[in-house]
C-alpha atoms as a PDB file:
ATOM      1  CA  UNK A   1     154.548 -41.970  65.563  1.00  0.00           C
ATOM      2  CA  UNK A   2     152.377 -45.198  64.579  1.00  0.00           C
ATOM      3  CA  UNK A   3     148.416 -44.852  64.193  1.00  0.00           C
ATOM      4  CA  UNK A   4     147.634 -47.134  67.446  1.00  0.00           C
ATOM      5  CA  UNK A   5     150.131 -44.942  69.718  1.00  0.00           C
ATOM      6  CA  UNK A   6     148.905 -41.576  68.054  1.00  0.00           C
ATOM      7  CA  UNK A   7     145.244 -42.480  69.206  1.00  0.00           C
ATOM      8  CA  UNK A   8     145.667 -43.457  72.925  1.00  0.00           C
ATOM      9  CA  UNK A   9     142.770 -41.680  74.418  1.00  0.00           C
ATOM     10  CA  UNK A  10     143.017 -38.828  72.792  1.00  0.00           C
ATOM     11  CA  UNK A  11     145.973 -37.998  74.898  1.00  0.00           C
ATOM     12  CA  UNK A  12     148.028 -34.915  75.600  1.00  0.00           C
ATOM     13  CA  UNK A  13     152.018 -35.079  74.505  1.00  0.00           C
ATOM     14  CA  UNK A  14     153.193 -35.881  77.529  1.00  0.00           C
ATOM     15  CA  UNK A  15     150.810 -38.700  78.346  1.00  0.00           C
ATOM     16  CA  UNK A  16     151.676 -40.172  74.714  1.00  0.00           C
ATOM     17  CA  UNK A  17     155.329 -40.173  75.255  1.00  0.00           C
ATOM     18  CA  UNK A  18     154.725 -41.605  78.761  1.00  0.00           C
ATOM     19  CA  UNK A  19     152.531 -44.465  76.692  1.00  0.00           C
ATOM     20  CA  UNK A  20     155.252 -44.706  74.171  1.00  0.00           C
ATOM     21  CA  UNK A  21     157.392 -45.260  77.369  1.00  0.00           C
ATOM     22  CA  UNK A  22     155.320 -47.887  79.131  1.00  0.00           C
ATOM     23  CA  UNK A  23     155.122 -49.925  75.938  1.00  0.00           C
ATOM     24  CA  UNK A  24     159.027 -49.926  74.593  1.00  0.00           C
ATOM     25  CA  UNK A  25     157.897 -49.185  71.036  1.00  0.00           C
ATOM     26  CA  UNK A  26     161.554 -48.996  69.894  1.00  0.00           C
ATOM     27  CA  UNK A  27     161.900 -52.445  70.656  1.00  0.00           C
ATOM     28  CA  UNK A  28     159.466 -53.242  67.145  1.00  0.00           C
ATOM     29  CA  UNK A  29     162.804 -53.502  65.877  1.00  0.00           C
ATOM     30  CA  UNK A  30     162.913 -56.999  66.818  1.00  0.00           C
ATOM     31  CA  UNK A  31     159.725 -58.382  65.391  1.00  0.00           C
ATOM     32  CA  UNK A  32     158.945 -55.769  62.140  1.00  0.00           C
ATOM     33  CA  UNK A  33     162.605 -56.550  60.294  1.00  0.00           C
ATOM     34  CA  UNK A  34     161.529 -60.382  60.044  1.00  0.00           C
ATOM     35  CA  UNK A  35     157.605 -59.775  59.361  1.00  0.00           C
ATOM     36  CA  UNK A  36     159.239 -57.452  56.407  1.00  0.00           C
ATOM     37  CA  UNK A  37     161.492 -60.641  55.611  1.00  0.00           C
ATOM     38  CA  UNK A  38     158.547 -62.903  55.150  1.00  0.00           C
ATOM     39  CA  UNK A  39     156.189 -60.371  53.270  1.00  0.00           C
ATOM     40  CA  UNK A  40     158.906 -59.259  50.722  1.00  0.00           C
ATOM     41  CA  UNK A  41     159.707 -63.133  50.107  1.00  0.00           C
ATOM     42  CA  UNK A  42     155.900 -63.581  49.370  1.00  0.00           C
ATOM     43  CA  UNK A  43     155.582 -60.938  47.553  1.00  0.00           C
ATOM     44  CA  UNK A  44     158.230 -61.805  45.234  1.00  0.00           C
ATOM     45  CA  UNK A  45     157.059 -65.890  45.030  1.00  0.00           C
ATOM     46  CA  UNK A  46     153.573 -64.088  43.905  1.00  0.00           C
ATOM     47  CA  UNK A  47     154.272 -61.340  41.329  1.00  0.00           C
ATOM     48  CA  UNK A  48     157.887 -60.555  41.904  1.00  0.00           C
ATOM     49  CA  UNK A  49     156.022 -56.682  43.045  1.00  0.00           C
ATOM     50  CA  UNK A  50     156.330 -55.037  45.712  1.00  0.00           C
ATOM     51  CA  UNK A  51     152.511 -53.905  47.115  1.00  0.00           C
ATOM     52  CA  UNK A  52     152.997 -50.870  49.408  1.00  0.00           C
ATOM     53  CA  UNK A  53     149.549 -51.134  50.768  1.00  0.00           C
ATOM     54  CA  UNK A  54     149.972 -54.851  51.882  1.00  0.00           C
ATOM     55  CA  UNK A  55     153.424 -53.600  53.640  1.00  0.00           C
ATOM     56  CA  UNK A  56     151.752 -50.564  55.185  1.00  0.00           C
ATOM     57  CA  UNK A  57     148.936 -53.029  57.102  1.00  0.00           C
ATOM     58  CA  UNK A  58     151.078 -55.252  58.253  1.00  0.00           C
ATOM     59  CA  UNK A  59     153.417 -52.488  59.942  1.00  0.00           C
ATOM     60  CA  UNK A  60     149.460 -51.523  61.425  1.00  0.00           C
ATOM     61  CA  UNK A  61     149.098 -54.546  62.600  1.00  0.00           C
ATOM     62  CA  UNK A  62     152.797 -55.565  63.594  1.00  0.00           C
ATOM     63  CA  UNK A  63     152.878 -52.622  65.528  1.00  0.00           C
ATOM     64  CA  UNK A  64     149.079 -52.425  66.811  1.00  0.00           C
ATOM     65  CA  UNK A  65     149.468 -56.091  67.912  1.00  0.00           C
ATOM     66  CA  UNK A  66     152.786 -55.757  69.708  1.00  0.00           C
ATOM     67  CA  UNK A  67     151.542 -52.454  71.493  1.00  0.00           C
ATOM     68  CA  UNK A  68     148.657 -54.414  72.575  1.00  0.00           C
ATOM     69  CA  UNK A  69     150.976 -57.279  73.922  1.00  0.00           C
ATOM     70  CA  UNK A  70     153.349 -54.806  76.102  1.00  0.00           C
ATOM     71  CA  UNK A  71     150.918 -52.816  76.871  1.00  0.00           C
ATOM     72  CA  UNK A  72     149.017 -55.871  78.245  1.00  0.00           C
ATOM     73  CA  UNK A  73     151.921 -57.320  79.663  1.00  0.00           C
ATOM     74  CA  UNK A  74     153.081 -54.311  82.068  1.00  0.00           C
ATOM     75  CA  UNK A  75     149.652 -53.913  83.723  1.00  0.00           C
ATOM     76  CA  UNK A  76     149.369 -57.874  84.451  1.00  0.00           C
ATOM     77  CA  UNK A  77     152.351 -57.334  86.199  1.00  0.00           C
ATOM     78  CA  UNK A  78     152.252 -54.006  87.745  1.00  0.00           C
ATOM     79  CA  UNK A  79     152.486 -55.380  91.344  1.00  0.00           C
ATOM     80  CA  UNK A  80     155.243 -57.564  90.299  1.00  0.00           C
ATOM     81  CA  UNK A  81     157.614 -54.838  88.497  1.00  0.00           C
ATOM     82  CA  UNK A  82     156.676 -52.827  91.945  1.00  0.00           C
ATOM     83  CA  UNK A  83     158.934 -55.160  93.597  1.00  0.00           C
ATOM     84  CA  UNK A  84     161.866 -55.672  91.686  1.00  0.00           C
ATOM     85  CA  UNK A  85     163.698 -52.621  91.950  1.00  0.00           C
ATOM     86  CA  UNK A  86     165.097 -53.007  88.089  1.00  0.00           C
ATOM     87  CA  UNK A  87     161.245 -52.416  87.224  1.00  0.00           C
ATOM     88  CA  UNK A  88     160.565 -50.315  90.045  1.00  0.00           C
ATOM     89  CA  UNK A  89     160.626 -47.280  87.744  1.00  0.00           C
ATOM     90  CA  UNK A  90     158.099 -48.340  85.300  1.00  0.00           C
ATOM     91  CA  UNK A  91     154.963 -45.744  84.682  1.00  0.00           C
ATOM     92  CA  UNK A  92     152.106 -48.140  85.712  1.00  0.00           C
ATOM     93  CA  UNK A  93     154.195 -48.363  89.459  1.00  0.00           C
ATOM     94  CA  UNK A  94     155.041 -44.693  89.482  1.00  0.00           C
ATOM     95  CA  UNK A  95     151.932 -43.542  88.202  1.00  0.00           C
ATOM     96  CA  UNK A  96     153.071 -41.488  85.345  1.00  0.00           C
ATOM     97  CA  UNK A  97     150.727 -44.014  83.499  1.00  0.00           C
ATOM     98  CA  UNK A  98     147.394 -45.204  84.777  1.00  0.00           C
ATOM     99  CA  UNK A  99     145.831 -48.327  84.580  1.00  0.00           C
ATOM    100  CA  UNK A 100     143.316 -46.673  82.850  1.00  0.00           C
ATOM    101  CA  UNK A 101     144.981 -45.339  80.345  1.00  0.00           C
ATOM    102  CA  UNK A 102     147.079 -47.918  79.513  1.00  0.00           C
ATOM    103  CA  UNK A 103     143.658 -50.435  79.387  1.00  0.00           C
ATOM    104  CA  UNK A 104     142.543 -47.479  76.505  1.00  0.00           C
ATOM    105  CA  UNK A 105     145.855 -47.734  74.665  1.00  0.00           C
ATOM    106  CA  UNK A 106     145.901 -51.227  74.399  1.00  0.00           C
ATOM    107  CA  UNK A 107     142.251 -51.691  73.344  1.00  0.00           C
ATOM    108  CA  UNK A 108     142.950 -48.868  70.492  1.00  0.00           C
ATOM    109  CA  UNK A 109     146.121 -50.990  69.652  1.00  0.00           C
ATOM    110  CA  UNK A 110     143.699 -53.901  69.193  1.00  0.00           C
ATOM    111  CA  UNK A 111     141.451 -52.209  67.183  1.00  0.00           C
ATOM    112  CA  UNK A 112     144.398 -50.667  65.089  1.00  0.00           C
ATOM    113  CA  UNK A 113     145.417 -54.598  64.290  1.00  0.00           C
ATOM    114  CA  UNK A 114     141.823 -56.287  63.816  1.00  0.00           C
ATOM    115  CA  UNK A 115     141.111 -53.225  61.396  1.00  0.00           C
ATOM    116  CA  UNK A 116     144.742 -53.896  58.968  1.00  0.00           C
ATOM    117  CA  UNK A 117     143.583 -57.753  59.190  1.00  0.00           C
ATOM    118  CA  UNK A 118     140.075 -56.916  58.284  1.00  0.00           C
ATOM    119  CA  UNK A 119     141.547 -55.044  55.283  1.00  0.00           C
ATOM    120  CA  UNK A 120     144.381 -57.401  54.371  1.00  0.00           C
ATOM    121  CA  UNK A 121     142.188 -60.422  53.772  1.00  0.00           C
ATOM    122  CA  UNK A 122     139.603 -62.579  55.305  1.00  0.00           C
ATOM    123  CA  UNK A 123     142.110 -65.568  56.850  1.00  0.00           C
ATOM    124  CA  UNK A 124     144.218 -62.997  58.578  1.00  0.00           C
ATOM    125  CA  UNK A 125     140.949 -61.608  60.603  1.00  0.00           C
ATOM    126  CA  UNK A 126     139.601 -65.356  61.354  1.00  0.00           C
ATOM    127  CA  UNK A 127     143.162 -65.940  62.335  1.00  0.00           C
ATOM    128  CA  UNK A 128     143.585 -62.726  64.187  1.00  0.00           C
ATOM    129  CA  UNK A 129     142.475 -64.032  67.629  1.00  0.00           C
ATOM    130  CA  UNK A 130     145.009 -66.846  67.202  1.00  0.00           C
ATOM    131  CA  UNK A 131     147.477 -64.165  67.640  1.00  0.00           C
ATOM    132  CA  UNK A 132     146.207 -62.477  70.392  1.00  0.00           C
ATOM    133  CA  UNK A 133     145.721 -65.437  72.924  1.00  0.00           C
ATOM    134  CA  UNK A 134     149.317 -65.852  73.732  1.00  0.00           C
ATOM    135  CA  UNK A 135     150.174 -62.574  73.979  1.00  0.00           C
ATOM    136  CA  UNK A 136     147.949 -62.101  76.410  1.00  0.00           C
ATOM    137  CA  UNK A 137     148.868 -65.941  78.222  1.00  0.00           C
ATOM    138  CA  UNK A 138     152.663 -64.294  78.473  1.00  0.00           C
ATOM    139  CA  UNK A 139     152.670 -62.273  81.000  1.00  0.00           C
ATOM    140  CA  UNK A 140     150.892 -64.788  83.242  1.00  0.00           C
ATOM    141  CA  UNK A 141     153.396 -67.393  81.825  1.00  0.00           C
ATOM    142  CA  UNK A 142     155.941 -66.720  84.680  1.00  0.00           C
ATOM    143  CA  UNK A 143     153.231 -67.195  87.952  1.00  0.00           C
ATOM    144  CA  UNK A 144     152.452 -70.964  86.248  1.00  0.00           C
ATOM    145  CA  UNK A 145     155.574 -72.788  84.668  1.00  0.00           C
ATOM    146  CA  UNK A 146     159.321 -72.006  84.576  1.00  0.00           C
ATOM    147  CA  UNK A 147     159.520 -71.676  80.848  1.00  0.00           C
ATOM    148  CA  UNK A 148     157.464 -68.720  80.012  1.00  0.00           C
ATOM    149  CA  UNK A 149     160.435 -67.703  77.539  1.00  0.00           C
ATOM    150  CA  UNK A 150     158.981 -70.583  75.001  1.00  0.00           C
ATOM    151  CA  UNK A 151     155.073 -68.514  75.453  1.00  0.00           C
ATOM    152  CA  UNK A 152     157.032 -65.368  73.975  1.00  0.00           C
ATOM    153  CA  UNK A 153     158.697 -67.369  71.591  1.00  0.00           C
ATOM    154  CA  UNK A 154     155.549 -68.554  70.693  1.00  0.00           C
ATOM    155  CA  UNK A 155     153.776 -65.367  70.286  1.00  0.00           C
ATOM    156  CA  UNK A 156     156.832 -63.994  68.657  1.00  0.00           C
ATOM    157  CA  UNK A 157     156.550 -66.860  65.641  1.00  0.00           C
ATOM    158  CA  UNK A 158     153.226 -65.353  64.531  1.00  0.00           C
ATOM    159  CA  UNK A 159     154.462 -62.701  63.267  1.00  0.00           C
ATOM    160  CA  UNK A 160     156.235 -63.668  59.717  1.00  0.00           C
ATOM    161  CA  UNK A 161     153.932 -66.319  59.340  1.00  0.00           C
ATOM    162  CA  UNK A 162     151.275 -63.726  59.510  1.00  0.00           C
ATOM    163  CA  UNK A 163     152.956 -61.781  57.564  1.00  0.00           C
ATOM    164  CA  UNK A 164     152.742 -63.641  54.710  1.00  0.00           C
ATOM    165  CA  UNK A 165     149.109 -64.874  55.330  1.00  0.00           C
ATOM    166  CA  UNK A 166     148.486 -60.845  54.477  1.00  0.00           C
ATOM    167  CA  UNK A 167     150.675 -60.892  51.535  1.00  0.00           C
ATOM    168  CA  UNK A 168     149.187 -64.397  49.586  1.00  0.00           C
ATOM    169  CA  UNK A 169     145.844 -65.542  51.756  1.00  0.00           C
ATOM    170  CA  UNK A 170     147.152 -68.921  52.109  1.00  0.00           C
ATOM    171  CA  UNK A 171     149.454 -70.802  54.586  1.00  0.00           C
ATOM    172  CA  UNK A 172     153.165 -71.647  54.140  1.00  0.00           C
ATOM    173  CA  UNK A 173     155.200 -73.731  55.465  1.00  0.00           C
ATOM    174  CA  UNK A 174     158.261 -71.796  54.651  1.00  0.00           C
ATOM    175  CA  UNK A 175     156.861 -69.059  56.857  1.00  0.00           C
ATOM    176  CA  UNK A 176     156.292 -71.545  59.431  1.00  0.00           C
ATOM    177  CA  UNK A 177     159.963 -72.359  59.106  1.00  0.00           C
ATOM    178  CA  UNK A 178     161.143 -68.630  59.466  1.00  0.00           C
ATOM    179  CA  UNK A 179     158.384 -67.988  62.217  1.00  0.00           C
ATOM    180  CA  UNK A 180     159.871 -70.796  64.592  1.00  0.00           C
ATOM    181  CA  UNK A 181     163.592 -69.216  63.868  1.00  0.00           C
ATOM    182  CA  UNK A 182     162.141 -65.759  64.882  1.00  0.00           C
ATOM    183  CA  UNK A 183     160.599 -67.503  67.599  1.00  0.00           C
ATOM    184  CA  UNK A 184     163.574 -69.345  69.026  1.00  0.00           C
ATOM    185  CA  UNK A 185     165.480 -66.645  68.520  1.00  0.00           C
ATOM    186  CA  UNK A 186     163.573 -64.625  70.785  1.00  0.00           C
ATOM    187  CA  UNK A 187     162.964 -67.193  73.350  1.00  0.00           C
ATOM    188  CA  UNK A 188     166.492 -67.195  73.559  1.00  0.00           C
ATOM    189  CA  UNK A 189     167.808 -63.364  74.286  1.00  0.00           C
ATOM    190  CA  UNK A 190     164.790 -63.530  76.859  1.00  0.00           C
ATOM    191  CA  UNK A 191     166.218 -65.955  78.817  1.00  0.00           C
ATOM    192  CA  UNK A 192     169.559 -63.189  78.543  1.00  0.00           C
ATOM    193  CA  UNK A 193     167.307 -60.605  79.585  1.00  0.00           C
ATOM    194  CA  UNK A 194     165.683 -62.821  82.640  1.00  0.00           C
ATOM    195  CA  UNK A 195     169.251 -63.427  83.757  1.00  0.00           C
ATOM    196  CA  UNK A 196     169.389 -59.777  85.736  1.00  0.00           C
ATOM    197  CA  UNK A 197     166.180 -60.664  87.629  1.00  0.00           C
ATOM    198  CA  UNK A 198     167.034 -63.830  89.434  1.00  0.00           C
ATOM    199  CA  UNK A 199     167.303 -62.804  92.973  1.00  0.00           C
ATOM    200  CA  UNK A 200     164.147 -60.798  92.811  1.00  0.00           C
ATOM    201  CA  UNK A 201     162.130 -63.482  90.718  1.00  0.00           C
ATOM    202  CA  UNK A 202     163.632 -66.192  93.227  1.00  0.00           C
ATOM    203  CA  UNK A 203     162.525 -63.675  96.344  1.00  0.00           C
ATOM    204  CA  UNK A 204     159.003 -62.885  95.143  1.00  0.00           C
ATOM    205  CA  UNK A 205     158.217 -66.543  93.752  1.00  0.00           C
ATOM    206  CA  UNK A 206     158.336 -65.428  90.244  1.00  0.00           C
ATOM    207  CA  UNK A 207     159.319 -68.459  87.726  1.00  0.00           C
ATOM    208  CA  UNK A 208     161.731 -68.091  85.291  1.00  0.00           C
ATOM    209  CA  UNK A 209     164.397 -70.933  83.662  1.00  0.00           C
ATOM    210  CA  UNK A 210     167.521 -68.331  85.458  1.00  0.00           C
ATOM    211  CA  UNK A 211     165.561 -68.372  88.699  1.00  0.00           C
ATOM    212  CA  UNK A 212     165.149 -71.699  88.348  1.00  0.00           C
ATOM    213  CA  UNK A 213     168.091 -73.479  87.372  1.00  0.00           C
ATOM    214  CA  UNK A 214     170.157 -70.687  87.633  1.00  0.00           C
ATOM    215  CA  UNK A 215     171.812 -68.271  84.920  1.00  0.00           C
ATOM    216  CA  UNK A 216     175.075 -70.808  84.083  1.00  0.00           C
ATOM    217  CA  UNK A 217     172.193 -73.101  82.658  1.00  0.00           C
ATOM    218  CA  UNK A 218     170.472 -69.640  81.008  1.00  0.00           C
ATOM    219  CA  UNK A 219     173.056 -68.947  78.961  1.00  0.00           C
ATOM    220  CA  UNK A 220     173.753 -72.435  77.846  1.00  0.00           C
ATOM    221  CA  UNK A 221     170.274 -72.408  76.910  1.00  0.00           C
ATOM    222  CA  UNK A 222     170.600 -69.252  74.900  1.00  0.00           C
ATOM    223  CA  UNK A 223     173.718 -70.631  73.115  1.00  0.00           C
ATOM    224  CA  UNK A 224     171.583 -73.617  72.296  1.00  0.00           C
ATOM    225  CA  UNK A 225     168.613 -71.236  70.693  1.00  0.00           C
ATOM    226  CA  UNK A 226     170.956 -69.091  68.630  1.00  0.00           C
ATOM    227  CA  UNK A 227     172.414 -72.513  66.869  1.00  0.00           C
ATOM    228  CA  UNK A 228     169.234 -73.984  66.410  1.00  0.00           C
ATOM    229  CA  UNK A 229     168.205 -70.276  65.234  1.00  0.00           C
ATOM    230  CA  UNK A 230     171.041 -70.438  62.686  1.00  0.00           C
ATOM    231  CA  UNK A 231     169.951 -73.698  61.419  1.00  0.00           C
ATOM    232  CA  UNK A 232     166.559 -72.657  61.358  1.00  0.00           C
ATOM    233  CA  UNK A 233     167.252 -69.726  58.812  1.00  0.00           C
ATOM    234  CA  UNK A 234     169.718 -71.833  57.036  1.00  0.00           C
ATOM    235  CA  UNK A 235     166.308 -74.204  56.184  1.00  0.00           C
ATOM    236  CA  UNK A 236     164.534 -70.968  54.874  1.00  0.00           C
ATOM    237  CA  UNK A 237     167.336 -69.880  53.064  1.00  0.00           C
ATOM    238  CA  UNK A 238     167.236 -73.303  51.064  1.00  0.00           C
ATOM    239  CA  UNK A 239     163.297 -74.115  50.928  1.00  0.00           C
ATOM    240  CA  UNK A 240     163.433 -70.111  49.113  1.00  0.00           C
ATOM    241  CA  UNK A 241     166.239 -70.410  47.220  1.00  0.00           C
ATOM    242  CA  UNK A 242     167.741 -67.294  48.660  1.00  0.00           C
ATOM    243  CA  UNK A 243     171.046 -66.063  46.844  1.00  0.00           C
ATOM    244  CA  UNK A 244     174.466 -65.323  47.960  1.00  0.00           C
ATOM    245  CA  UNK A 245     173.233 -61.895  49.996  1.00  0.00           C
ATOM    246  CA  UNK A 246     170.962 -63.880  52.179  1.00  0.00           C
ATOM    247  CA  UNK A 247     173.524 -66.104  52.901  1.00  0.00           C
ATOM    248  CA  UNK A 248     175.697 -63.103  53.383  1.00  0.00           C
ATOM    249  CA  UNK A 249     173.308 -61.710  55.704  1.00  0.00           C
ATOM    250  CA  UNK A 250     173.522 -65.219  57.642  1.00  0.00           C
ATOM    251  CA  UNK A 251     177.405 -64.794  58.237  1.00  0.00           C
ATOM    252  CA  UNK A 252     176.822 -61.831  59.518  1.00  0.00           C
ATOM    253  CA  UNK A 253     174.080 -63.091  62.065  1.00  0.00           C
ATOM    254  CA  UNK A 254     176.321 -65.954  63.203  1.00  0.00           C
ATOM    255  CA  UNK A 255     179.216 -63.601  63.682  1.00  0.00           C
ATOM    256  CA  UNK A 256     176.999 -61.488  66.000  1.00  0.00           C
ATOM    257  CA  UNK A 257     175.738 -64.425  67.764  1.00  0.00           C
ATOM    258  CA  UNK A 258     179.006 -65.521  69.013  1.00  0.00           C
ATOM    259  CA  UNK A 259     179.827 -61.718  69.940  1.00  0.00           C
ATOM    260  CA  UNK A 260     176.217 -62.158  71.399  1.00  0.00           C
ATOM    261  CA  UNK A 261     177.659 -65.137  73.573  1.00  0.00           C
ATOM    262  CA  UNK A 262     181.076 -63.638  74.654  1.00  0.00           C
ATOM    263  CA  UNK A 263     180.358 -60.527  76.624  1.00  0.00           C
ATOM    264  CA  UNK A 264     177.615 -62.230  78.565  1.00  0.00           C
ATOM    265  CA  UNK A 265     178.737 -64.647  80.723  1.00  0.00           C
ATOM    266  CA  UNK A 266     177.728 -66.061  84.107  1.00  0.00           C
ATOM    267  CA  UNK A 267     179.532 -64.075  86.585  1.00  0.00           C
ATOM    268  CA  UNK A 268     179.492 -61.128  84.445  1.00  0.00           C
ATOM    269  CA  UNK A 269     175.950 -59.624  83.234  1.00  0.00           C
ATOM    270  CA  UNK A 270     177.412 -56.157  83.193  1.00  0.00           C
ATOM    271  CA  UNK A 271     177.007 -55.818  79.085  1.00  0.00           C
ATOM    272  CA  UNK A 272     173.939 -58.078  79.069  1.00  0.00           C
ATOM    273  CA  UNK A 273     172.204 -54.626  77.500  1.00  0.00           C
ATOM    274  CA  UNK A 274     174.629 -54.372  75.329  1.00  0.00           C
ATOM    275  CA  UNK A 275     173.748 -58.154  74.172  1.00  0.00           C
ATOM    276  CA  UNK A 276     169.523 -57.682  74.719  1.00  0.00           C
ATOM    277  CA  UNK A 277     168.962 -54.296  72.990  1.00  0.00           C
ATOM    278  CA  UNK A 278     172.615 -53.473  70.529  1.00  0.00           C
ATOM    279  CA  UNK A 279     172.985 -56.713  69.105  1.00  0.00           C
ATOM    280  CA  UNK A 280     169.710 -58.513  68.829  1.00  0.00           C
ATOM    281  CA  UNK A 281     168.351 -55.493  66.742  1.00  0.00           C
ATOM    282  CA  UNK A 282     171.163 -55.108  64.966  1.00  0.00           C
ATOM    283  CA  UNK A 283     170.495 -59.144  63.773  1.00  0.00           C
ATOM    284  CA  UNK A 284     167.139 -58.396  62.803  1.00  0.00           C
ATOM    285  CA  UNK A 285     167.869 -55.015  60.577  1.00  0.00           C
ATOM    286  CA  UNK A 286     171.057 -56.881  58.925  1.00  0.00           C
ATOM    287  CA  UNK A 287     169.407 -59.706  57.877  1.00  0.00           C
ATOM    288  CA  UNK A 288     166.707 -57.929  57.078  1.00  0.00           C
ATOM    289  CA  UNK A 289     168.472 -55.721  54.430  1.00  0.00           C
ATOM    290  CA  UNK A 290     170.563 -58.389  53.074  1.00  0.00           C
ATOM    291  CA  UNK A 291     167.811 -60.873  52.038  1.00  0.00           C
ATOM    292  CA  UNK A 292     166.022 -57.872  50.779  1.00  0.00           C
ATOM    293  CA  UNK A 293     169.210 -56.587  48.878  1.00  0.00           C
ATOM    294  CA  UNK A 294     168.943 -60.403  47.606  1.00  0.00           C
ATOM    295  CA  UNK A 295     165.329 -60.147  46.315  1.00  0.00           C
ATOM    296  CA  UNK A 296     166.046 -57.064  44.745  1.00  0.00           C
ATOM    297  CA  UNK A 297     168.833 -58.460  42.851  1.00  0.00           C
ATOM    298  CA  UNK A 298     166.702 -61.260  41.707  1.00  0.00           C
ATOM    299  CA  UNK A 299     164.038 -59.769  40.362  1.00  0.00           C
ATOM    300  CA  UNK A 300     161.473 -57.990  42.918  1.00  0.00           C
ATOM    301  CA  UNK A 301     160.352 -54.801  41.664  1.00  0.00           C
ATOM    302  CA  UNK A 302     160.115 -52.330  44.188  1.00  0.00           C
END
């Protein structure tokens, strides 16, 4: 169990696990892989070592921010998941968690995540607020424009480039580059995952680019993402000078982005999960442990 989630109000085992719950913190899968991409890369561009305690705040705050975010996200829209009977089941509208105690769990997520950027260096705390904003601007993204996919995406970019803030102290454009691939990326399975909603967003005046367009022009959009995704990491790949197992690791994502693209189609959302949660984390870990395979073999000392 993570520090932040451990903490939440000093709760009782059930009322963790019903946290836990309310928050999806298996779904860090998606975000840590690529925040471990960029801080390994730094590390080895700085000393070719790898610096456990560095990689052990920035799970803190990788974790303690996204907590935050989800945790943030489900009680701004409580009375909207209370009438989409996909969401109906959530624990802020059954009650198994209360408001309360989910405001508590995400205020000792934030504290978890100023306290590792506090301790990683002094840009990643002046920076830290920078972070928060749109995480918080999310969830509110889908009562004010029909795009609110890009806000996550957004939010979602942070995270490598973050990363190696807490690694060097100093910006990088290569991080920007894999932060916008990260970010596109998941901009792009969201609009996926928004496809199973449209009837209730449409009903309940909820705006998302399915609800608005329709999911035929989803997809399309998500097809578009995962190309310029590709490309994206292609561009790392060459401003780092990965070696053959990164690029390795990039057949493998485009392989799984055209499985990605061929069990969900527009009449048939039936193995959109399959899609959202199966493949999408399995993109993250692969890559993940191919470009770090690749480090290793070119020098990084772990």
């Amino acid at each position: 169990m993570s520090a932040p989630t451990a903490a939440v109000a000093g709760a009782e085992p059930g009322r963790v696990r019903a946290f836990l719950r309310l928050v999806m913190i298996e779904h860090s899968v998606f975000a840590l892989p690529f925040a471990y991409l960029a801080a390994f890369t730094a590390m080895y561009r700085t000393d070719r070592t790898v610096h456990w305690l560095d990689l052990l705040l920035v799970t803190v705050a990788m974790v303690g921010l996204r907590t935050f975010a989800m945790a943030c996200n489900r009680i701004i829209d409580r009375e909207i998941d209370a009438r989409n009977p996909r969401t109906a089941g959530r624990e802020l509208v059954t009650g198994a968690v209360s408001v309360r105690s989910a405001w508590t769990g995400a205020l000792v997520a934030l504290v978890f995540f100023l306290g590792a950027a506090a301790l990683l260096n002094p840009l990643c705390l002046m920076l830290a607020p920078v972070a928060v904003v749109p995480m918080v601007v999310y969830p509110y993204g889908k009562r004010f424009t029909h795009f609110p996919h890009a806000i996550l995406g957004l939010a979602q970019a942070m995270g490598p480039v973050g990363a190696w803030l807490a690694v060097t102290g100093a910006w990088s454009w290569d991080a920007v580059i894999l932060g916008l691939a990260v970010g596109v990326w998941i901009g792009g399975f969201d609009l996926i995952f928004a496809c199973q909603d449209v009837q209730a967003d449409r009903a309940h005046g909820v705006k998302s680019v399915p609800a608005r367009f329709g999911i035929p022009a989803a997809l399309y959009g998500a097809r578009a993402t995962a190309v310029v995704t590709t490309a994206l990491l292609v561009w790392f790949a060459l401003a780092t000078h990965a070696g053959v197992l990164f690029w390795a690791g990039l057949v493998i994502v485009a392989v799984a982005f055209v499985y990605e693209h061929t069990i969900v189609r527009p009449h048939d959302l039936s193995r959109l999960n399959r899609a959202f949660f199966s493949v999408n984390g399995f993109i993250g870990i692969a890559l993940f442990v191919c470009a770090l395979l690749d480090l290793v073999v070119r020098g990084l000392t772990v």
